[in-house]
N, C-alpha and C. Protein backbone atom coordinates (compact mmCIF):
# COMPACT_ATOMS: atom_id res chain seq x y z
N UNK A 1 -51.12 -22.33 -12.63
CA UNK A 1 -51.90 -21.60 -11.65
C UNK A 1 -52.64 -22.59 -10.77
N UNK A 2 -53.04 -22.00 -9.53
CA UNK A 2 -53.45 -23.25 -8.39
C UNK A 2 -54.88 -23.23 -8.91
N UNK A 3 -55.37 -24.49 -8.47
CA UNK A 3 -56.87 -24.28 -9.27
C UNK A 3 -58.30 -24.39 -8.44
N UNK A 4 -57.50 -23.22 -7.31
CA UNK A 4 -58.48 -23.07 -6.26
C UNK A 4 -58.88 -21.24 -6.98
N UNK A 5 -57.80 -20.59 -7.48
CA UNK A 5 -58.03 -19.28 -8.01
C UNK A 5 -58.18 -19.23 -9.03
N UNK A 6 -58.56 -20.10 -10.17
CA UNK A 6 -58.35 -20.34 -11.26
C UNK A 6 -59.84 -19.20 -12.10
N UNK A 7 -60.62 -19.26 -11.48
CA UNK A 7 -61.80 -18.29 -11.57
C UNK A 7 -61.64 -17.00 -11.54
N UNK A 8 -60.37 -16.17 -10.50
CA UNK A 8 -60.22 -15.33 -9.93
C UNK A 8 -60.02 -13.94 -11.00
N UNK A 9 -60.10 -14.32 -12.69
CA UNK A 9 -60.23 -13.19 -13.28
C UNK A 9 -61.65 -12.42 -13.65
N UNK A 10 -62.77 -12.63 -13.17
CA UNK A 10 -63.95 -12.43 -13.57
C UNK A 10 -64.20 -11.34 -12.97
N UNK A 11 -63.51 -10.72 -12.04
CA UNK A 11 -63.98 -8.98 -11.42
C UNK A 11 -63.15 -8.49 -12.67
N UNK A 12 -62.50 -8.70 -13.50
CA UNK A 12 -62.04 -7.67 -14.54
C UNK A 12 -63.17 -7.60 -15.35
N UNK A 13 -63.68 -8.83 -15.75
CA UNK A 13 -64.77 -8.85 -16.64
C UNK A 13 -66.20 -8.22 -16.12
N UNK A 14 -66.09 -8.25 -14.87
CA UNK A 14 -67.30 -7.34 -14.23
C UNK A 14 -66.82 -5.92 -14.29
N UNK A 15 -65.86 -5.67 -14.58
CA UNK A 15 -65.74 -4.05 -14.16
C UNK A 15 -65.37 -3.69 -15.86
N UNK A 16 -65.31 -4.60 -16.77
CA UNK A 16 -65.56 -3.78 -18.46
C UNK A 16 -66.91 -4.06 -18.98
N UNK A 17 -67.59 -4.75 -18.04
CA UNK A 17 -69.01 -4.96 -18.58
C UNK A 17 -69.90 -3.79 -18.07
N UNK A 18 -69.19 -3.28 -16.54
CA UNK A 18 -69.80 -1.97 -16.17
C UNK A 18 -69.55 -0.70 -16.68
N UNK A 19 -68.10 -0.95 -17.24
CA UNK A 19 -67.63 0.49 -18.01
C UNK A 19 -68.44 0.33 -19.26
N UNK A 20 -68.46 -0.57 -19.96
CA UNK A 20 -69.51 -0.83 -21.45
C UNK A 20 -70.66 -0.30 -20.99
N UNK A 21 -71.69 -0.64 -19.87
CA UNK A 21 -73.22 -0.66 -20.00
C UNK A 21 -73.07 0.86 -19.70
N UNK A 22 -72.15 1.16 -18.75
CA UNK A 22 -72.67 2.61 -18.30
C UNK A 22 -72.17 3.90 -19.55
N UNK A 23 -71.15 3.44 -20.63
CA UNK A 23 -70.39 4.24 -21.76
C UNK A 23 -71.58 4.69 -22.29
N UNK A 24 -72.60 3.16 -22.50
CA UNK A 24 -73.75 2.94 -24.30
C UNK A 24 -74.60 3.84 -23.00
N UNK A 25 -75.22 3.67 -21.89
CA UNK A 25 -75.90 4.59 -21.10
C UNK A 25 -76.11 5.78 -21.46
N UNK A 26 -75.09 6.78 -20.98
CA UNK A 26 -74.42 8.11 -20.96
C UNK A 26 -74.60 8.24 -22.45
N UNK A 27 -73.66 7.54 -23.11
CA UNK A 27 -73.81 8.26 -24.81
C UNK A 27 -75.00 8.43 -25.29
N UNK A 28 -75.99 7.68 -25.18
CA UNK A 28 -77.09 7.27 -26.04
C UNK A 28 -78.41 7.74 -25.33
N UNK A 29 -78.57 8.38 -23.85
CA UNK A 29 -79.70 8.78 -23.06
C UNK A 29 -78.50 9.32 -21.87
N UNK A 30 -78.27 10.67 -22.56
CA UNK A 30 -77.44 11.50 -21.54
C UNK A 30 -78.72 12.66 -20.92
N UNK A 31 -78.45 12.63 -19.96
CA UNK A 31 -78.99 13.25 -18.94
C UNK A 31 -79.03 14.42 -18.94
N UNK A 32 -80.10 15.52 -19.15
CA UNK A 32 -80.10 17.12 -19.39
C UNK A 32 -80.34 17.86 -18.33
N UNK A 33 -81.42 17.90 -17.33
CA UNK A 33 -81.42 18.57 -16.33
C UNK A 33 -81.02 17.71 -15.01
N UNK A 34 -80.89 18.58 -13.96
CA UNK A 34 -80.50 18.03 -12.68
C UNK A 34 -81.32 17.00 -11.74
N UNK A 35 -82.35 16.51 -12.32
CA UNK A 35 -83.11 15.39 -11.83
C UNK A 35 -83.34 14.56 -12.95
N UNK A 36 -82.73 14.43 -13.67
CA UNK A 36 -82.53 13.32 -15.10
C UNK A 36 -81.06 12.57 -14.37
N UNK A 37 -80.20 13.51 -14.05
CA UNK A 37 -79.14 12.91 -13.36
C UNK A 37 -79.67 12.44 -12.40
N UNK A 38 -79.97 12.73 -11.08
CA UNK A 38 -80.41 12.12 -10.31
C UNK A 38 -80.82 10.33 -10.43
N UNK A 39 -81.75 10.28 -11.50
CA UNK A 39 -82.07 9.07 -11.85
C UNK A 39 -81.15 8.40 -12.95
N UNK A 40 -80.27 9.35 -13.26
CA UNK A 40 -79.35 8.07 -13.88
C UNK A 40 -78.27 7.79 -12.92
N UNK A 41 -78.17 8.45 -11.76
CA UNK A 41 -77.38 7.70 -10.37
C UNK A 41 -77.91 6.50 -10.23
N UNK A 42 -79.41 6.32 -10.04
CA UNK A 42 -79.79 5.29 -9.55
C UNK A 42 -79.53 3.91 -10.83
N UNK A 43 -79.91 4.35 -12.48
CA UNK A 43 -79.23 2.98 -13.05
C UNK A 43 -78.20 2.74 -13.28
N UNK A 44 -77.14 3.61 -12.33
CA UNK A 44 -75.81 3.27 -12.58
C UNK A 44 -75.53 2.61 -11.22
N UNK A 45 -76.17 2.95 -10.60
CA UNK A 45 -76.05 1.85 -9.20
C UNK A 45 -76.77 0.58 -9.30
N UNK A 46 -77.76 0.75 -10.15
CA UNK A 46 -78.43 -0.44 -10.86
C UNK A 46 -77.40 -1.67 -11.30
N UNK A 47 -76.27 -1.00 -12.67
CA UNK A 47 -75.84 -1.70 -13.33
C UNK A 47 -74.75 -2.27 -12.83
N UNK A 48 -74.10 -1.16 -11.58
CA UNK A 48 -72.83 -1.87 -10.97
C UNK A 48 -73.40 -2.60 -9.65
N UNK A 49 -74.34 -2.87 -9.36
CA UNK A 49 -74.95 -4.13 -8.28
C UNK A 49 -75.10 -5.29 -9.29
N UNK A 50 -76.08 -4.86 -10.54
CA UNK A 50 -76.36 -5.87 -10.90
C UNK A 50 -74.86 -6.65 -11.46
N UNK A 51 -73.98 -6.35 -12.19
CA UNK A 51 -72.94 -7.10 -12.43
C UNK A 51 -71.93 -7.28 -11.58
N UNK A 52 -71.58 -6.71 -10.63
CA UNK A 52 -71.44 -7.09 -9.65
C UNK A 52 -71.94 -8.60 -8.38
N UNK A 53 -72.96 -8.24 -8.66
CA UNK A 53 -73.65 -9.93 -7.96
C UNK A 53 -73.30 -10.88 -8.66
N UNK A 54 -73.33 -10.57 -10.23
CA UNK A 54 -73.65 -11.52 -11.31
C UNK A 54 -72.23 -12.28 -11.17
N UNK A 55 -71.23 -11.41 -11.15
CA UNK A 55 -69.95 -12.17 -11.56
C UNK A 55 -69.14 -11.94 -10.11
N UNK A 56 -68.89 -10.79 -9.24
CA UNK A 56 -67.94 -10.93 -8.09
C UNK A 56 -68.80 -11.68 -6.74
N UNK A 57 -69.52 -11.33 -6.62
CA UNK A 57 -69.88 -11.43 -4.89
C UNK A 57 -70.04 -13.75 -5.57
N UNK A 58 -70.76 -13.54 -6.25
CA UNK A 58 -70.39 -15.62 -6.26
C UNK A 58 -69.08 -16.26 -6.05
N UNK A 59 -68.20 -15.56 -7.29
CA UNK A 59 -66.79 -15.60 -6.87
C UNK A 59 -66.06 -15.48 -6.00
N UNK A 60 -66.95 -14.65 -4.85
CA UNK A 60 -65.60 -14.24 -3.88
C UNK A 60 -66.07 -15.18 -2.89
N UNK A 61 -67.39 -15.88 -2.54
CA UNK A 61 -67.76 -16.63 -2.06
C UNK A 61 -66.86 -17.94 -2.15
N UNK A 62 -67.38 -17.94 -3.25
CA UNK A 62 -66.56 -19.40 -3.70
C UNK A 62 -65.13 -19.76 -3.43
N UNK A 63 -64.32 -18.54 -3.44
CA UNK A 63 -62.68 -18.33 -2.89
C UNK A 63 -62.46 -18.18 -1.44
N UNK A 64 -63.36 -17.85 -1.04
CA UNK A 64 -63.50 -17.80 0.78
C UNK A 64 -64.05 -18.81 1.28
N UNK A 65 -64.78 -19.90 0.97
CA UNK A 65 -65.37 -21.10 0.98
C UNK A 65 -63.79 -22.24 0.74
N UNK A 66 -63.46 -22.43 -0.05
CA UNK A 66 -62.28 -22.83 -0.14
C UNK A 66 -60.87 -22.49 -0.02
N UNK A 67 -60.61 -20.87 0.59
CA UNK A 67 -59.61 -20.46 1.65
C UNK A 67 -59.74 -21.00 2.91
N UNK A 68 -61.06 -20.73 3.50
CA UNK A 68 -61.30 -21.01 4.65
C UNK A 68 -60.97 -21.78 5.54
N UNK A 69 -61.61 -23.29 4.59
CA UNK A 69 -62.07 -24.62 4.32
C UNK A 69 -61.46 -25.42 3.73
N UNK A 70 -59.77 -25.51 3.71
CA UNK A 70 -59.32 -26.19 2.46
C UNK A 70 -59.67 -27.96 2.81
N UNK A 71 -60.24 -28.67 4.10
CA UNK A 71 -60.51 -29.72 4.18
C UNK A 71 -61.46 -30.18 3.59
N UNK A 72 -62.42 -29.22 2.60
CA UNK A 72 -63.64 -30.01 2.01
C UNK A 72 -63.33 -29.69 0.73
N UNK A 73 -63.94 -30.92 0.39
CA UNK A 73 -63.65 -30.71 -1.12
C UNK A 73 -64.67 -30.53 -1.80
């Protein structure tokens, strides 16, 4: 594999770390009336920004930085 993409599996790992946080979420503090949901919209938008930043948006940086740019090293 070229080892400019060599990173390029870590949105999988961001998107089972979001299916995990939001599963134990839901199972364990499920939401009863219609403004309990409401606010568990918001920590589920919580959890998929936060892992999201954590692991894709650096990554994709980093692959567009050196697509871009292949003259710097």
């Amino acid at each position: 594999m070229d080892e400019t993409f060599a990173h390029s599996g870590v949105w999988a790992l961001a998107i089972i770390m979001i299916v995990i946080a939001s599963w134990l979420f839901y199972r364990y503090i499920a939401p009863k009336t219609w403004r309990e949901w409401a606010g568990a919209g918001l920590v589920q938008a919580f959890i998929i920004a936060l892992y999201a930043e954590m692991y894709g948006f650096p990554l994709t940086i980093y692959l567009l930085v050196r697509v871009v740019s292949p003259g710097v090293v």
